[in-house]
PDB file of N, CA and C in Angstrom:
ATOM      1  N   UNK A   1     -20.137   2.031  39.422  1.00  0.00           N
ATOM      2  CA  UNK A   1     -19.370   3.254  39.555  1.00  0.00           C
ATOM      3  C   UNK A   1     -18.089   3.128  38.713  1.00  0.00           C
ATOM      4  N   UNK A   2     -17.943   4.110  38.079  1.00  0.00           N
ATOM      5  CA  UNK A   2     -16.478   4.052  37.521  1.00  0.00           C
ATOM      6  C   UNK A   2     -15.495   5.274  38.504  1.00  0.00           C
ATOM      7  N   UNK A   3     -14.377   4.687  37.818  1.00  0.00           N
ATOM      8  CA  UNK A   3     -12.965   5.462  38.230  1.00  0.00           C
ATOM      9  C   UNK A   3     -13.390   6.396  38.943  1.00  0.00           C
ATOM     10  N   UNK A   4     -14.115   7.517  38.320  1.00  0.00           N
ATOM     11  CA  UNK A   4     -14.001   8.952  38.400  1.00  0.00           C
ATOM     12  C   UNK A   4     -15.496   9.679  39.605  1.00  0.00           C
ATOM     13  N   UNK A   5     -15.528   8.529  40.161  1.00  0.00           N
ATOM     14  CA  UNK A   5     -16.788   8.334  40.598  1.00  0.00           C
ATOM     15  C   UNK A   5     -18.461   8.389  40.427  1.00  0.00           C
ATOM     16  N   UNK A   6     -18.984   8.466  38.749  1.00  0.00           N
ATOM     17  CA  UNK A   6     -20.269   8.614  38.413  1.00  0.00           C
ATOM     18  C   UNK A   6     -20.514   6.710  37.848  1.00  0.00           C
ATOM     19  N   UNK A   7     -22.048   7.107  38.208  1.00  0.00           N
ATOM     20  CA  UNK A   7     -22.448   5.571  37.311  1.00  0.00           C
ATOM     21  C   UNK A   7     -22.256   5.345  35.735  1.00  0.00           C
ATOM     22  N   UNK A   8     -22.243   4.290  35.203  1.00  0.00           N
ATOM     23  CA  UNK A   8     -22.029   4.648  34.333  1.00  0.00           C
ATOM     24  C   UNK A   8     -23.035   4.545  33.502  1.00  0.00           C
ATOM     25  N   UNK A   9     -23.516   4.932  32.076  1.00  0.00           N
ATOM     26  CA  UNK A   9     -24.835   4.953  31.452  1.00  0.00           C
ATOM     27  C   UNK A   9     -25.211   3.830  30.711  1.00  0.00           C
ATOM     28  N   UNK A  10     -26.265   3.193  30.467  1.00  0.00           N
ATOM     29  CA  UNK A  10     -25.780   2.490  29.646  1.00  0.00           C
ATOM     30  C   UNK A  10     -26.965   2.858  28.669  1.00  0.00           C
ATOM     31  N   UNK A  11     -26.613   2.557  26.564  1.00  0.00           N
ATOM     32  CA  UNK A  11     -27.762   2.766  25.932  1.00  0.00           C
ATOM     33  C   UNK A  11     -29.245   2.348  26.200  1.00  0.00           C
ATOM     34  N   UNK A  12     -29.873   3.895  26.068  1.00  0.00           N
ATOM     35  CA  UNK A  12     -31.545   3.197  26.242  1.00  0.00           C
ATOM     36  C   UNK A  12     -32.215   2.684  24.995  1.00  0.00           C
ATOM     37  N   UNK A  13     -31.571   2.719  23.712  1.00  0.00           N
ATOM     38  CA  UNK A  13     -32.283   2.600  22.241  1.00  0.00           C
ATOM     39  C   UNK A  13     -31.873   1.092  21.705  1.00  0.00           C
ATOM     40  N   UNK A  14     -32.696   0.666  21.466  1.00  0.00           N
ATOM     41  CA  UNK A  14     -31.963  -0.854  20.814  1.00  0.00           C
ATOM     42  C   UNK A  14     -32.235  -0.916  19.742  1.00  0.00           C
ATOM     43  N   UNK A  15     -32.913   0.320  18.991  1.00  0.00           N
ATOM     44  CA  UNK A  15     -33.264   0.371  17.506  1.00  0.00           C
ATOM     45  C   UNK A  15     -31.773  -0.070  16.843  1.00  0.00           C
ATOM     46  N   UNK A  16     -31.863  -0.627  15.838  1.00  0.00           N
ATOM     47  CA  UNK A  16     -30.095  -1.242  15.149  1.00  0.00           C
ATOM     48  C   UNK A  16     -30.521  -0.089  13.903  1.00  0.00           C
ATOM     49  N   UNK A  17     -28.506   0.295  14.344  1.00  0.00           N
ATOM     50  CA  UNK A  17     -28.265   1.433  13.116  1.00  0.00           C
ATOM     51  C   UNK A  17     -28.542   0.946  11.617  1.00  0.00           C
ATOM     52  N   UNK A  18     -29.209   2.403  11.036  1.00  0.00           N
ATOM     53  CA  UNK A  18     -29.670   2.147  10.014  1.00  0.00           C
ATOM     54  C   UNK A  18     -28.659   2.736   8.893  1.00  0.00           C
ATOM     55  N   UNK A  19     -27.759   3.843   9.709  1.00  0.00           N
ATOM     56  CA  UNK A  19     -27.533   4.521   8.768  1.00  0.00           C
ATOM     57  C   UNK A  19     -26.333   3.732   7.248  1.00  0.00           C
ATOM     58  N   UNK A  20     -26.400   4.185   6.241  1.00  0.00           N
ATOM     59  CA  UNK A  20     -25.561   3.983   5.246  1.00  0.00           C
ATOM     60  C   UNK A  20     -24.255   3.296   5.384  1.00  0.00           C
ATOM     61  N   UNK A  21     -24.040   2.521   5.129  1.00  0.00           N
ATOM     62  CA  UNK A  21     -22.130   2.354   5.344  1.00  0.00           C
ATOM     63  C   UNK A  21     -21.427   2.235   3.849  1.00  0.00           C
ATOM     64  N   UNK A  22     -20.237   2.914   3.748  1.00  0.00           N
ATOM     65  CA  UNK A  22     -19.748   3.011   2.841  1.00  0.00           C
ATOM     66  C   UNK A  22     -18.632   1.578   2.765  1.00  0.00           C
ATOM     67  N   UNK A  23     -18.976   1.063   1.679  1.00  0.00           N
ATOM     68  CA  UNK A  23     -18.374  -0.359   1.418  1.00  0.00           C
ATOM     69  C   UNK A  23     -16.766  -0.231   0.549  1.00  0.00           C
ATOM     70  N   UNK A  24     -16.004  -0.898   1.640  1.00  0.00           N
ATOM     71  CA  UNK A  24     -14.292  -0.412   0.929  1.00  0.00           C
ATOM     72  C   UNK A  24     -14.398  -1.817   0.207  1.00  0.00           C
ATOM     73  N   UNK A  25     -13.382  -1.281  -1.050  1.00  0.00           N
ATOM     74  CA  UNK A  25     -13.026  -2.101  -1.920  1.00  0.00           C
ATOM     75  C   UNK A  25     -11.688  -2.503  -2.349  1.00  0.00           C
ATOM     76  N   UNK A  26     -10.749  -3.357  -2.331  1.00  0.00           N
ATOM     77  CA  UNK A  26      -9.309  -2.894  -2.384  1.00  0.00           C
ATOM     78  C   UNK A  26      -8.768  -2.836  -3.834  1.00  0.00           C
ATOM     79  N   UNK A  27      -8.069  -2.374  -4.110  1.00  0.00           N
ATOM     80  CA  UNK A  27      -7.442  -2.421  -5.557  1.00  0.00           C
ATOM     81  C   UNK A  27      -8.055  -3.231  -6.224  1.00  0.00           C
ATOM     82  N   UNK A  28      -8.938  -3.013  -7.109  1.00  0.00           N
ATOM     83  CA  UNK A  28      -9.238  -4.320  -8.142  1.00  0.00           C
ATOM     84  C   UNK A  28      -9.888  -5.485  -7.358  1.00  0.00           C
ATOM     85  N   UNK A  29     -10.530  -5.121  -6.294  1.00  0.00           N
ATOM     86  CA  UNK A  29     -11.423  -6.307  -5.373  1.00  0.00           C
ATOM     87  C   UNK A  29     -10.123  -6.908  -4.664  1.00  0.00           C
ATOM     88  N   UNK A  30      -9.117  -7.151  -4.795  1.00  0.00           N
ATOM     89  CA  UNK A  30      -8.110  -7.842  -4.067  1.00  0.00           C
ATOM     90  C   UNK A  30      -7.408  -7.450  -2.998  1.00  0.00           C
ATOM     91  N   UNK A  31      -6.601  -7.875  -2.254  1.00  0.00           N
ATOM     92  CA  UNK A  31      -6.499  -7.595  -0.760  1.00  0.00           C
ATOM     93  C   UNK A  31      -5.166  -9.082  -0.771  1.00  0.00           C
ATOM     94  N   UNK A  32      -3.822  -9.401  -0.591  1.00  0.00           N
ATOM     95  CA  UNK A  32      -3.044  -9.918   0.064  1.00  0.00           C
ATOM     96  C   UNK A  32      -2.543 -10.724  -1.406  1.00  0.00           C
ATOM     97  N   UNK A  33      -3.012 -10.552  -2.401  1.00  0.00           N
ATOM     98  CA  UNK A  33      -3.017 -11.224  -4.078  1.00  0.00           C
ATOM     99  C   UNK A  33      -1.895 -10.245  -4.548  1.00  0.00           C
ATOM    100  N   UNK A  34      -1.223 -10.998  -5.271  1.00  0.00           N
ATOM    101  CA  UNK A  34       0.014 -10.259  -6.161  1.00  0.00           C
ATOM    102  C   UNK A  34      -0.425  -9.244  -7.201  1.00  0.00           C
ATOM    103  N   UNK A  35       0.009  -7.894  -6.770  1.00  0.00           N
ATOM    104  CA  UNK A  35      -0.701  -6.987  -7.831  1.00  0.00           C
ATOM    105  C   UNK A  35       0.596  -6.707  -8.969  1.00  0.00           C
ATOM    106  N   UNK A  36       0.399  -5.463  -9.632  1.00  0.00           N
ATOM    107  CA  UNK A  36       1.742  -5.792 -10.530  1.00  0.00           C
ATOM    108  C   UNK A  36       2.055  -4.118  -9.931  1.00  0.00           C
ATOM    109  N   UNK A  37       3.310  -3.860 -10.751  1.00  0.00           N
ATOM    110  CA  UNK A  37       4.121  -2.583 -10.184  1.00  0.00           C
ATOM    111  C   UNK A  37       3.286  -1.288 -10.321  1.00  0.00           C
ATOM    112  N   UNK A  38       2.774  -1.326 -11.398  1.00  0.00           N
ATOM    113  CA  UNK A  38       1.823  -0.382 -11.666  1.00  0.00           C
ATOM    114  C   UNK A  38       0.564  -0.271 -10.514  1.00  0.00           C
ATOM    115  N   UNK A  39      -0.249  -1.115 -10.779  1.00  0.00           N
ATOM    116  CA  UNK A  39      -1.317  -1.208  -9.450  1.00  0.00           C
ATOM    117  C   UNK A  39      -0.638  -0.581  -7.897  1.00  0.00           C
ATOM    118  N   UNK A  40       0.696  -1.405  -7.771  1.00  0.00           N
ATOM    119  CA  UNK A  40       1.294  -0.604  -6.279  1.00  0.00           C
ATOM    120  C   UNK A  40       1.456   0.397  -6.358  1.00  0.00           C
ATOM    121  N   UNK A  41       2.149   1.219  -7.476  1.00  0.00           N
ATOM    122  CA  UNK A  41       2.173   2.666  -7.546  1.00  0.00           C
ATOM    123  C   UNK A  41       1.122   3.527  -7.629  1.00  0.00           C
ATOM    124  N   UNK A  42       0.146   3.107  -8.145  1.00  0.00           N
ATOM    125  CA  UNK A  42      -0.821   3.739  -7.871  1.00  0.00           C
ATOM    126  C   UNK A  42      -1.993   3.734  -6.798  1.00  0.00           C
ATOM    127  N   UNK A  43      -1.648   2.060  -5.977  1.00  0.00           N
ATOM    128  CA  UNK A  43      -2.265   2.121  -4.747  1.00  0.00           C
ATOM    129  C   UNK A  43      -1.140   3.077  -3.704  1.00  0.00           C
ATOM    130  N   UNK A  44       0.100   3.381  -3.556  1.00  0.00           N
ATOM    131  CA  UNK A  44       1.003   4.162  -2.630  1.00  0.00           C
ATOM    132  C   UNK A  44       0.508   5.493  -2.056  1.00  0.00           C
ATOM    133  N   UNK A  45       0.618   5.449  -0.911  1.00  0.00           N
ATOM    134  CA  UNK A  45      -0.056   6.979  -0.931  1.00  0.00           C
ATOM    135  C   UNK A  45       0.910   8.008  -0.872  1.00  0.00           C
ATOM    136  N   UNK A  46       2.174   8.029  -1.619  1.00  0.00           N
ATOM    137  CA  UNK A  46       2.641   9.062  -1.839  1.00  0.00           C
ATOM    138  C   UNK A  46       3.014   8.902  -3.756  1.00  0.00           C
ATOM    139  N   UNK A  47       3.808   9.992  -3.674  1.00  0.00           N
ATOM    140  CA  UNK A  47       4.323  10.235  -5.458  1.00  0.00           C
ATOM    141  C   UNK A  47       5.120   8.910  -5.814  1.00  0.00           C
ATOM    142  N   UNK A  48       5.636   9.230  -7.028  1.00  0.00           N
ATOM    143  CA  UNK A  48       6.087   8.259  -7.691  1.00  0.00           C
ATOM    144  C   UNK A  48       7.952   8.565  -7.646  1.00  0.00           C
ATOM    145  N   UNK A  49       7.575  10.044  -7.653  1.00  0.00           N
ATOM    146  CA  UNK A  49       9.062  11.060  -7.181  1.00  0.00           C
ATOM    147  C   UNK A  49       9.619  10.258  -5.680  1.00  0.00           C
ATOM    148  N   UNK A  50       8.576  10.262  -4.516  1.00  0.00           N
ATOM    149  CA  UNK A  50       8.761  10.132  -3.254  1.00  0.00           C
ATOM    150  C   UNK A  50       9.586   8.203  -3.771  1.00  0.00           C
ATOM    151  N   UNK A  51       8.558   7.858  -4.334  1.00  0.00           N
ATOM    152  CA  UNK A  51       8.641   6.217  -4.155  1.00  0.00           C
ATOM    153  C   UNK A  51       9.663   5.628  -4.380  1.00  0.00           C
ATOM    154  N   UNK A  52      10.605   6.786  -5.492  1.00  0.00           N
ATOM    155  CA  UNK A  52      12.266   6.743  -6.592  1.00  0.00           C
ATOM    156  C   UNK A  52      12.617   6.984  -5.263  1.00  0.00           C
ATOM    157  N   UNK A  53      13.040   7.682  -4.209  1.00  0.00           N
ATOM    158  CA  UNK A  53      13.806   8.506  -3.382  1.00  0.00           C
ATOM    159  C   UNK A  53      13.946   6.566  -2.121  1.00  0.00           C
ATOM    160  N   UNK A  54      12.775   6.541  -2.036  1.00  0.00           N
ATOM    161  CA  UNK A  54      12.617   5.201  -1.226  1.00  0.00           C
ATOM    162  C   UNK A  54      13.831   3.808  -1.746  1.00  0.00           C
ATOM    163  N   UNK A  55      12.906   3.906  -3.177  1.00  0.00           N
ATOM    164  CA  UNK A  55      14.069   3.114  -3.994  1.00  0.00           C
ATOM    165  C   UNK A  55      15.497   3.054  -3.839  1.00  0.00           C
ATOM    166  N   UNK A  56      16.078   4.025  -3.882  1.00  0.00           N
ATOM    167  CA  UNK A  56      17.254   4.369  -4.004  1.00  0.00           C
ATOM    168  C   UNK A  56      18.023   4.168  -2.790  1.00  0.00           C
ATOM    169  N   UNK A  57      17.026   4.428  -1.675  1.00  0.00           N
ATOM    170  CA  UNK A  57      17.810   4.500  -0.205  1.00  0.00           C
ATOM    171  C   UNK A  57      17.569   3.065  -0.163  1.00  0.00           C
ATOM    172  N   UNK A  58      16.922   1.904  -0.874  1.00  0.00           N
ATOM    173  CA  UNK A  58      17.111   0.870  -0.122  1.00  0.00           C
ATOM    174  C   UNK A  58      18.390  -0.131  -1.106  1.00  0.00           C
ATOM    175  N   UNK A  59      19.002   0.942  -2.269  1.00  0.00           N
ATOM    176  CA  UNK A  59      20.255   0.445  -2.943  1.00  0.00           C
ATOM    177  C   UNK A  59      19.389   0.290  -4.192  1.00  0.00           C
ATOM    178  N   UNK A  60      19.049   1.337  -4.956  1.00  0.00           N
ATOM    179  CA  UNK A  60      18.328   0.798  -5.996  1.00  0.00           C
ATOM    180  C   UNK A  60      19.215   2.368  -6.886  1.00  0.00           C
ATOM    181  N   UNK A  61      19.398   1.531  -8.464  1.00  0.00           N
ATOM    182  CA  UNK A  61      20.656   2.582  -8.614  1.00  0.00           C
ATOM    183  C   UNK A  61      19.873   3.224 -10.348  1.00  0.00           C
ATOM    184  N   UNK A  62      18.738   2.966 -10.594  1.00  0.00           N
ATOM    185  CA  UNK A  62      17.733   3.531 -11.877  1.00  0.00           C
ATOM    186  C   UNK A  62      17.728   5.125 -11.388  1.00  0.00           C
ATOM    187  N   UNK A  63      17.824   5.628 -12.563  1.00  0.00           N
ATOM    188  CA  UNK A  63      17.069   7.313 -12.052  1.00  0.00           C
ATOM    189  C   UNK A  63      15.770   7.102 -12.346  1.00  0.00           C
ATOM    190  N   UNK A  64      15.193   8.512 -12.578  1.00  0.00           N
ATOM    191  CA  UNK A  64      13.533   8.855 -11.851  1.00  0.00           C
ATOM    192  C   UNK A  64      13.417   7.993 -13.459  1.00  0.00           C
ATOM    193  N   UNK A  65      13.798   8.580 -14.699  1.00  0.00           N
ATOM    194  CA  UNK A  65      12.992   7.967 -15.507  1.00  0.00           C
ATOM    195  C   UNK A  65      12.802   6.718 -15.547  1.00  0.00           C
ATOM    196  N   UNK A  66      14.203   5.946 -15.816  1.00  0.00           N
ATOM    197  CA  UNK A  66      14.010   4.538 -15.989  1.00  0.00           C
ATOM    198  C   UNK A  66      12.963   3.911 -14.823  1.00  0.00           C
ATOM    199  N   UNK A  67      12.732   4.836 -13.530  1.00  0.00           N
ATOM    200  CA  UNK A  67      12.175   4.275 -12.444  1.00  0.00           C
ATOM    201  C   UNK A  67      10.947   4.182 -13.226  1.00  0.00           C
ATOM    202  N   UNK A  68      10.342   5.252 -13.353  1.00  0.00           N
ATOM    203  CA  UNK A  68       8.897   5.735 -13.647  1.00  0.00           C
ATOM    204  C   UNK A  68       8.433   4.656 -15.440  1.00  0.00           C
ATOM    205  N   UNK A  69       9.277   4.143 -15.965  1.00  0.00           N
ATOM    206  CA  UNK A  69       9.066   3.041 -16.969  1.00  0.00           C
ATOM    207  C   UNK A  69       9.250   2.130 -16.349  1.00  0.00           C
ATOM    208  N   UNK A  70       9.804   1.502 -15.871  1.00  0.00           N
ATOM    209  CA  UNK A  70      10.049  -0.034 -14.688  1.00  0.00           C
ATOM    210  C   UNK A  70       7.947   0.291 -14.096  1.00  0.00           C
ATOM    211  N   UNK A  71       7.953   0.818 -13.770  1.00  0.00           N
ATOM    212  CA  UNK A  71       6.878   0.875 -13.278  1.00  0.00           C
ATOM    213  C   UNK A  71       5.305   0.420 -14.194  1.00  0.00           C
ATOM    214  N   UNK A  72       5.425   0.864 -15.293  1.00  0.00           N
ATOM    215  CA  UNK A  72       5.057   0.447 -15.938  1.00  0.00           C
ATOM    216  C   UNK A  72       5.256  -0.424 -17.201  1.00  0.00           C
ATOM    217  N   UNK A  73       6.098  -0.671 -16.741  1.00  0.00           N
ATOM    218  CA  UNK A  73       6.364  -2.127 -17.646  1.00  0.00           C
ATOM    219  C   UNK A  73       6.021  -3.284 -17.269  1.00  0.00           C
ATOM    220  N   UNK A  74       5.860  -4.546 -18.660  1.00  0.00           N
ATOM    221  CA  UNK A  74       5.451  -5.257 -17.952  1.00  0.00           C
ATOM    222  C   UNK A  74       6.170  -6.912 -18.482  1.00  0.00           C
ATOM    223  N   UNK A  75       7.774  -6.285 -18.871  1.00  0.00           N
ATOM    224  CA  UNK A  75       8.687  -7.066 -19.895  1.00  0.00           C
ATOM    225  C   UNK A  75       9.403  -7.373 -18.181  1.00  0.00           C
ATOM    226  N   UNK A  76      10.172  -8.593 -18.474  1.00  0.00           N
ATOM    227  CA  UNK A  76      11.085  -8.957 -17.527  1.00  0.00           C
ATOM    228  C   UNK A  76      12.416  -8.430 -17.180  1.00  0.00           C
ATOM    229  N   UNK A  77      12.750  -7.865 -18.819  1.00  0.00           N
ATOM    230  CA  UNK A  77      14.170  -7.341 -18.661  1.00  0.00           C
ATOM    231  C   UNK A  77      15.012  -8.589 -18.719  1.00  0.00           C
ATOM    232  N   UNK A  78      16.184  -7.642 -18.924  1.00  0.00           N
ATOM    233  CA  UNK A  78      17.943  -8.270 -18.437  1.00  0.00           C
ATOM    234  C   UNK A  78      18.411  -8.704 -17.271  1.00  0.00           C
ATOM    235  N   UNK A  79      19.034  -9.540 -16.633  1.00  0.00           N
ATOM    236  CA  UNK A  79      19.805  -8.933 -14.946  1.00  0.00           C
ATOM    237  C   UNK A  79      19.560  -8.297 -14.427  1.00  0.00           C
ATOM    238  N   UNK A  80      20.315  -6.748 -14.728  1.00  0.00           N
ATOM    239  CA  UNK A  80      20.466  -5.859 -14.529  1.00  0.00           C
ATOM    240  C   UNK A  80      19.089  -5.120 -13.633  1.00  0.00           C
ATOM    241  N   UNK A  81      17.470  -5.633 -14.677  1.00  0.00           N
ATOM    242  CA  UNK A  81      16.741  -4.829 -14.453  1.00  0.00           C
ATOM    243  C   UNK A  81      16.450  -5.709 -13.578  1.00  0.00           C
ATOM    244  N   UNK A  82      16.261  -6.978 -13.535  1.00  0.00           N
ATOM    245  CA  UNK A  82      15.618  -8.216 -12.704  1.00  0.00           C
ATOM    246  C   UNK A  82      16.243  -7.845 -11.337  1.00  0.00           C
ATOM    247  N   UNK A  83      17.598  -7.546 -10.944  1.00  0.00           N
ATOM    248  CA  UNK A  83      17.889  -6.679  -9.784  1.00  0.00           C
ATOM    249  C   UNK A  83      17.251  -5.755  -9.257  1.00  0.00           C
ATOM    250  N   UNK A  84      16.987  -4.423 -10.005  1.00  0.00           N
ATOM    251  CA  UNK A  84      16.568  -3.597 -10.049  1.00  0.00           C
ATOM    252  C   UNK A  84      15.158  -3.764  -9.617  1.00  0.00           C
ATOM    253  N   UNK A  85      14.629  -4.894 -10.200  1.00  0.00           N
ATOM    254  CA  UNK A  85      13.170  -5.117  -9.964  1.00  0.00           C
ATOM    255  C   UNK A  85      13.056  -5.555  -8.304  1.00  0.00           C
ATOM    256  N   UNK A  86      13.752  -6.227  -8.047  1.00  0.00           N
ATOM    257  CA  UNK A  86      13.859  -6.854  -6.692  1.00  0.00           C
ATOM    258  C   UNK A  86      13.728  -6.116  -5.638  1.00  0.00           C
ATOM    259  N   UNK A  87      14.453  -4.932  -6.004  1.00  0.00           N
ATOM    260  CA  UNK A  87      14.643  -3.593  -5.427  1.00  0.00           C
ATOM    261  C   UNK A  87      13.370  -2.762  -5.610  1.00  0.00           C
ATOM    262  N   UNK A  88      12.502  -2.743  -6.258  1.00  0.00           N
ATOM    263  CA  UNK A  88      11.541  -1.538  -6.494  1.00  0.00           C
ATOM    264  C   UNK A  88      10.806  -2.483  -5.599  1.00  0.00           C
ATOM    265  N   UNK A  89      10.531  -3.869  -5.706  1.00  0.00           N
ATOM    266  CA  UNK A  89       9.542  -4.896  -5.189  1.00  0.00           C
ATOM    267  C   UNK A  89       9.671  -4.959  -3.664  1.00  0.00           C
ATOM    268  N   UNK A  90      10.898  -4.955  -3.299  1.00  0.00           N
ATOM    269  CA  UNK A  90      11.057  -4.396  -1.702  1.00  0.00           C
ATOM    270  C   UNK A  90      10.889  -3.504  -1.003  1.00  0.00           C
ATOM    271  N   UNK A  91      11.092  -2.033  -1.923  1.00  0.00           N
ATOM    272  CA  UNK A  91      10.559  -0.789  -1.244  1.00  0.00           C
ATOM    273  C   UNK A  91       9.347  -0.708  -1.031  1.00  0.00           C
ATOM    274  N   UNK A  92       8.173  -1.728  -2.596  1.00  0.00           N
ATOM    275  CA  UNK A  92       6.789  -1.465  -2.243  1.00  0.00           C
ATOM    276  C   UNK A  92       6.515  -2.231  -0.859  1.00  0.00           C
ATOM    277  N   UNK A  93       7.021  -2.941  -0.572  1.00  0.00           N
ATOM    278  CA  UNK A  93       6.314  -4.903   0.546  1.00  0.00           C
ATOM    279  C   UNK A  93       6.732  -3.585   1.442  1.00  0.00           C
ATOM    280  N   UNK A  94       8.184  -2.707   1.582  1.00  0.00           N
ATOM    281  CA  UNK A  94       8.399  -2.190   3.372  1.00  0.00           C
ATOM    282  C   UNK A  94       7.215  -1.392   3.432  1.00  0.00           C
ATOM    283  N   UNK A  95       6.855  -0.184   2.211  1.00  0.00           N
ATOM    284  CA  UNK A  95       6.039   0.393   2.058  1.00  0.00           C
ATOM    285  C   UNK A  95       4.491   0.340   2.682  1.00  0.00           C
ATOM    286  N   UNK A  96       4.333  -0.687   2.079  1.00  0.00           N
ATOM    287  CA  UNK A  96       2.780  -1.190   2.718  1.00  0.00           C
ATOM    288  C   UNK A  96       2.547  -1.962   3.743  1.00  0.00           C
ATOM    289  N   UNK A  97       3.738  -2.434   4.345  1.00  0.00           N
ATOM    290  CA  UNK A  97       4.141  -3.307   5.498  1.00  0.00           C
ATOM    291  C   UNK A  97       4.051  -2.206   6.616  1.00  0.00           C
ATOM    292  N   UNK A  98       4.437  -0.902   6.445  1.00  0.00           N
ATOM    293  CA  UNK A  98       4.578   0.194   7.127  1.00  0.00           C
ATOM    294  C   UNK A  98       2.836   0.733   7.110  1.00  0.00           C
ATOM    295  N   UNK A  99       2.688   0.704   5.845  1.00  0.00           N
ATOM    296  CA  UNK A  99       0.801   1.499   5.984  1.00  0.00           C
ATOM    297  C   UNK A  99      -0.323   0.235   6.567  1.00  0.00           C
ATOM    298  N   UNK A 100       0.228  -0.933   6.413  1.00  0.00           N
ATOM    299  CA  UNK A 100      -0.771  -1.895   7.223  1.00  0.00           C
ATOM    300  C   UNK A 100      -1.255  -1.843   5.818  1.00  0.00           C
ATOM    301  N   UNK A 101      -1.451  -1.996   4.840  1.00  0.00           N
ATOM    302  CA  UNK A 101      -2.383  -2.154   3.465  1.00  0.00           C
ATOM    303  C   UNK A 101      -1.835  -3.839   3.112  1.00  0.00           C
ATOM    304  N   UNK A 102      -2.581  -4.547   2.826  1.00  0.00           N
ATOM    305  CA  UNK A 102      -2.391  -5.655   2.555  1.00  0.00           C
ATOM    306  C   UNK A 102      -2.110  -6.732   1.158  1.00  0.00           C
ATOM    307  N   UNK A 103      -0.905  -5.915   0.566  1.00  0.00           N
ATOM    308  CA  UNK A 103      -0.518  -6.383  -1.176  1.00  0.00           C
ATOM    309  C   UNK A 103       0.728  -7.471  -1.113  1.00  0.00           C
ATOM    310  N   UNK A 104       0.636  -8.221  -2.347  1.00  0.00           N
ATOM    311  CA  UNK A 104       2.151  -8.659  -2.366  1.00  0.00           C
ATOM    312  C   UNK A 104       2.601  -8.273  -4.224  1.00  0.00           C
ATOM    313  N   UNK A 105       3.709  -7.332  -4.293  1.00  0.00           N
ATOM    314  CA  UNK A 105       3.930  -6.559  -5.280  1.00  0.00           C
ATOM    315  C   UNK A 105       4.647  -7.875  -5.829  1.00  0.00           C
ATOM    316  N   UNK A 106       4.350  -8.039  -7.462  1.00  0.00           N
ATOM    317  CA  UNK A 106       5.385  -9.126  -8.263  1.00  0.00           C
ATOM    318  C   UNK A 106       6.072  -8.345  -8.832  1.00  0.00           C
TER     319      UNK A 106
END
């Protein structure tokens, strides 16, 4: 008997499901592997607009363009940007730390 007072049912079929399953794949087969800035931006599930706005609130001081080239770049830069980078690299980790998706952005 449960809670609510009926028995409860249990399956009469022991045939094993046949149907189709759709097989996930993560970015480039990888899953918890260092992707690069580009790959995160385009694994994010929002814009690239949204992702600058993120940036910024976590002290990141590039506008949209320089953001949206940082992104695809794949030079080290100056200081300046190597900061900057630190900063885009943290918004992605809270980012996906928040969606449960499993990356580590270099």
């Amino acid at each position: 008997m449960t809670a609510f007072g009926s028995a409860r049912s249990t399956p009469t079929s022991t045939s094993a499901d046949t149907r189709p399953r759709a097989e996930v794949i993560p970015i480039g087969g990888r899953t918890g592997l260092p992707v690069s800035l580009a790959e995160a931006a385009a694994a994010a599930p929002v814009s690239d607009r949204l992702l600058w706005v993120e940036y910024l609130t976590l002290g990141g001081t590039g506008d949209l363009e320089w953001f949206r080239a940082h992104l695809r770049s794949t030079e080290p830069g100056d200081a300046r940007t190597q900061a900057e980078h630190a900063v885009v690299v943290a918004m992605f980790t809270e980012l996906f730390t928040d969606e449960g998706i499993a990356l580590r952005v270099v």
